[in-house]
C-alpha atoms as a PDB file:
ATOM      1  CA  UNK A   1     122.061  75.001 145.284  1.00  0.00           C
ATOM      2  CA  UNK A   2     121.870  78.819 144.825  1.00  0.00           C
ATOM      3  CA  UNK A   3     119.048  80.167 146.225  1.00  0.00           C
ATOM      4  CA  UNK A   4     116.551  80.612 143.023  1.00  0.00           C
ATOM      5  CA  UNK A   5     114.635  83.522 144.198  1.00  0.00           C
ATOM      6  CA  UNK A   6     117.900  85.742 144.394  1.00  0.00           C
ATOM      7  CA  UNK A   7     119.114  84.478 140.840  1.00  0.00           C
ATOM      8  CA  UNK A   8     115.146  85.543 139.532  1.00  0.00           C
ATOM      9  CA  UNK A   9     115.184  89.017 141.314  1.00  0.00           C
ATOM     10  CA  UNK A  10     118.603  89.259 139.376  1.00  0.00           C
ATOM     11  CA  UNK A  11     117.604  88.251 136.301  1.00  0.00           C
ATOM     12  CA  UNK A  12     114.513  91.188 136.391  1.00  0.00           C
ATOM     13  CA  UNK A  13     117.303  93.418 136.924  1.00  0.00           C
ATOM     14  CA  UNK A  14     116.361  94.035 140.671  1.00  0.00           C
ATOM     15  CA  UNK A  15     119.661  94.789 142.290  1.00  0.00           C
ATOM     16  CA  UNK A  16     118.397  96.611 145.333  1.00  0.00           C
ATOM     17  CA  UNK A  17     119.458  95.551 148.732  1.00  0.00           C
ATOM     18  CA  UNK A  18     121.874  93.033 147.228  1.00  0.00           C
ATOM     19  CA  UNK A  19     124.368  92.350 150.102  1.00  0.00           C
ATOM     20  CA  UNK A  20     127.499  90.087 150.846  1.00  0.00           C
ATOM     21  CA  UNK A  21     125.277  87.004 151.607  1.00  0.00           C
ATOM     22  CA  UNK A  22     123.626  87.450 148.280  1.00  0.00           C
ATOM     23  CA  UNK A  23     127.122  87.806 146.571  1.00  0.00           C
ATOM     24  CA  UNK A  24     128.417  84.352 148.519  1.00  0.00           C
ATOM     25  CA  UNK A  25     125.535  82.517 147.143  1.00  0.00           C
ATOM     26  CA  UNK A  26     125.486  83.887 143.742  1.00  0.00           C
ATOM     27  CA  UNK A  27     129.391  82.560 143.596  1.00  0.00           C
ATOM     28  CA  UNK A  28     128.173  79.137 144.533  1.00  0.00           C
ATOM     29  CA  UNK A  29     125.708  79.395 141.534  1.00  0.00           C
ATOM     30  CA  UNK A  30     128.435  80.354 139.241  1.00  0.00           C
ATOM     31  CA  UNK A  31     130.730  77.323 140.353  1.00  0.00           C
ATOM     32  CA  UNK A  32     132.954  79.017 142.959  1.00  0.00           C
ATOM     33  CA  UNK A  33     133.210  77.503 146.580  1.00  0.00           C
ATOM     34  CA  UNK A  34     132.874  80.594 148.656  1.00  0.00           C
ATOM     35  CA  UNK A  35     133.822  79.929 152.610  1.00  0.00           C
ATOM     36  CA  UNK A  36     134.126  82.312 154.936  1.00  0.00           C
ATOM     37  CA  UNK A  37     137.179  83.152 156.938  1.00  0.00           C
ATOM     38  CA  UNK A  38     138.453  86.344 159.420  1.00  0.00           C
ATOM     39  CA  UNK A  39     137.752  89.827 157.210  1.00  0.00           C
ATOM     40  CA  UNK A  40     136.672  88.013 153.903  1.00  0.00           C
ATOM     41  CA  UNK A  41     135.369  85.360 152.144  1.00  0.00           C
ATOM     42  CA  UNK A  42     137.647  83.221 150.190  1.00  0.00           C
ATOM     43  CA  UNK A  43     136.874  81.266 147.327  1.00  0.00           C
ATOM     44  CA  UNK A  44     138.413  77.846 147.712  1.00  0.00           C
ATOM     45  CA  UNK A  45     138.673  76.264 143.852  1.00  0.00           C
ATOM     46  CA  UNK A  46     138.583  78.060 140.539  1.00  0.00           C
ATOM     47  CA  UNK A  47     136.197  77.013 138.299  1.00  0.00           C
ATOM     48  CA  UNK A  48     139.121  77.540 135.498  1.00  0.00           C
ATOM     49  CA  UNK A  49     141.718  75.662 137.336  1.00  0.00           C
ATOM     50  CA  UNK A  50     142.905  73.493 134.425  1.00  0.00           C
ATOM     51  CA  UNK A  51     143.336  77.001 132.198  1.00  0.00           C
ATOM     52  CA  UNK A  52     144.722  78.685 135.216  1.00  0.00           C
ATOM     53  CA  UNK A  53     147.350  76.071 135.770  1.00  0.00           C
ATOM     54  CA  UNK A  54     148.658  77.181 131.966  1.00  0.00           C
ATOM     55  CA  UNK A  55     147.941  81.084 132.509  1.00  0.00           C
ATOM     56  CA  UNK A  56     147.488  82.131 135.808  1.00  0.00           C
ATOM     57  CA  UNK A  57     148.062  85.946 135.443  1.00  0.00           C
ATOM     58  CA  UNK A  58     145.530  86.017 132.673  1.00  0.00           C
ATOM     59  CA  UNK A  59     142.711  83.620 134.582  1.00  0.00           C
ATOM     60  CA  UNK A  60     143.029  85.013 137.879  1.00  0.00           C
ATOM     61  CA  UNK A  61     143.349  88.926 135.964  1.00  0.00           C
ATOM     62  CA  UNK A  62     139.647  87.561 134.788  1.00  0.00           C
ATOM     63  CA  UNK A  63     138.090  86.339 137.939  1.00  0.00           C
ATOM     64  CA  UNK A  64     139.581  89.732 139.398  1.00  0.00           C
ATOM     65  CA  UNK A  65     137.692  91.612 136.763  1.00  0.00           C
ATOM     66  CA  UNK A  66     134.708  89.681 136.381  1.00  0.00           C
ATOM     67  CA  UNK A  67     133.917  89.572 140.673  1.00  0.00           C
ATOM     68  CA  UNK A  68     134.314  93.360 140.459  1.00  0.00           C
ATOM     69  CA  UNK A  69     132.019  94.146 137.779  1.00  0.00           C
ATOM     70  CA  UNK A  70     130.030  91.817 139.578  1.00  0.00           C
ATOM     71  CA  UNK A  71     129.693  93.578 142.322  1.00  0.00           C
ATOM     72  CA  UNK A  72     129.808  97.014 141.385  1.00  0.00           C
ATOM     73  CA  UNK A  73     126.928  96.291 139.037  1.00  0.00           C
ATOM     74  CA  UNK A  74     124.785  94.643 141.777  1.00  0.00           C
ATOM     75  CA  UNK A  75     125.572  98.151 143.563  1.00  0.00           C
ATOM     76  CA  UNK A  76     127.083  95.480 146.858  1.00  0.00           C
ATOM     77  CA  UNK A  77     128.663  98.170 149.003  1.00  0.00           C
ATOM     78  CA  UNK A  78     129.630  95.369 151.719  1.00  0.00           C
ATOM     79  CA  UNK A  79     132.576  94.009 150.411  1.00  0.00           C
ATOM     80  CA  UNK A  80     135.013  94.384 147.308  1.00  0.00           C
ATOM     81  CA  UNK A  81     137.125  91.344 145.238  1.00  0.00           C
ATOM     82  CA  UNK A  82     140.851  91.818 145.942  1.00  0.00           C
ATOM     83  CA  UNK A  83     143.554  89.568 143.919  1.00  0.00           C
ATOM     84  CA  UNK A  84     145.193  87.553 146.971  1.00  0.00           C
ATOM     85  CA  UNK A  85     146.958  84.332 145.047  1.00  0.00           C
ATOM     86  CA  UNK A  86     147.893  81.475 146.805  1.00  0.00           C
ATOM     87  CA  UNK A  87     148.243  77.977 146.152  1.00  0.00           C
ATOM     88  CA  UNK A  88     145.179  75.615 146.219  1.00  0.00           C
ATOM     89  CA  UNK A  89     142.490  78.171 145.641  1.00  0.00           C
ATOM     90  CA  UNK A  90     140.976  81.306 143.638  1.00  0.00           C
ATOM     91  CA  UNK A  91     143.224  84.098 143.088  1.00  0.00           C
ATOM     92  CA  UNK A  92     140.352  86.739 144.700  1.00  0.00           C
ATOM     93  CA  UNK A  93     139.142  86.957 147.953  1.00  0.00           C
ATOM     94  CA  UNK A  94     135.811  89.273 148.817  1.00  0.00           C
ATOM     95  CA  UNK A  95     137.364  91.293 151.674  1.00  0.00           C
ATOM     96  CA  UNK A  96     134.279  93.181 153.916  1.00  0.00           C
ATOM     97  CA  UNK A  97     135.018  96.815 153.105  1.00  0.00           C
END
């Protein structure tokens, strides 16, 4: 379960001191399966698989954009969404910058 007090301090608007941690947990809340691995955090399922399965380059184009305007508006100057396909998991990865 996300952690609530993060997702309230969000939903004020209160985006200070929002780090990589925050951003892992707030992917679990939105139905990603964040795990962490050398460099980066990769999200192991999509939670548009089926969709993706019919259009990748337009799913995974969306997870791209939406986990970057995710983190640019949270101001998380940690880490940074990179499109990194490969089979059996989410299209982006949140390298450490």
């Amino acid at each position: 379960m996300a952690d609530r007090r993060l997702l309230k301090r969000l939903a004020r608007g209160d985006v200070q001191n929002v780090r990589f941690a925050d951003l892992c947990r707030l992917a679990i809340a939105l139905g990603f399966e964040p795990r962490a691995d050398p460099g980066a955090v990769t999200l192991h399922n999509c939670p548009f698989h089926a969709l993706a399965a019919r259009h990748t380059e337009l799913v995974c184009g969306l997870n791209h954009a939406f986990l970057s305007g995710l983190v640019d508006g949270l101001g998380v100057t940690d880490s940074t969404p990179v499109l990194a396909p490969r089979a059996g998991r989410c299209c982006v990865e949140l390298r450490a910058r």
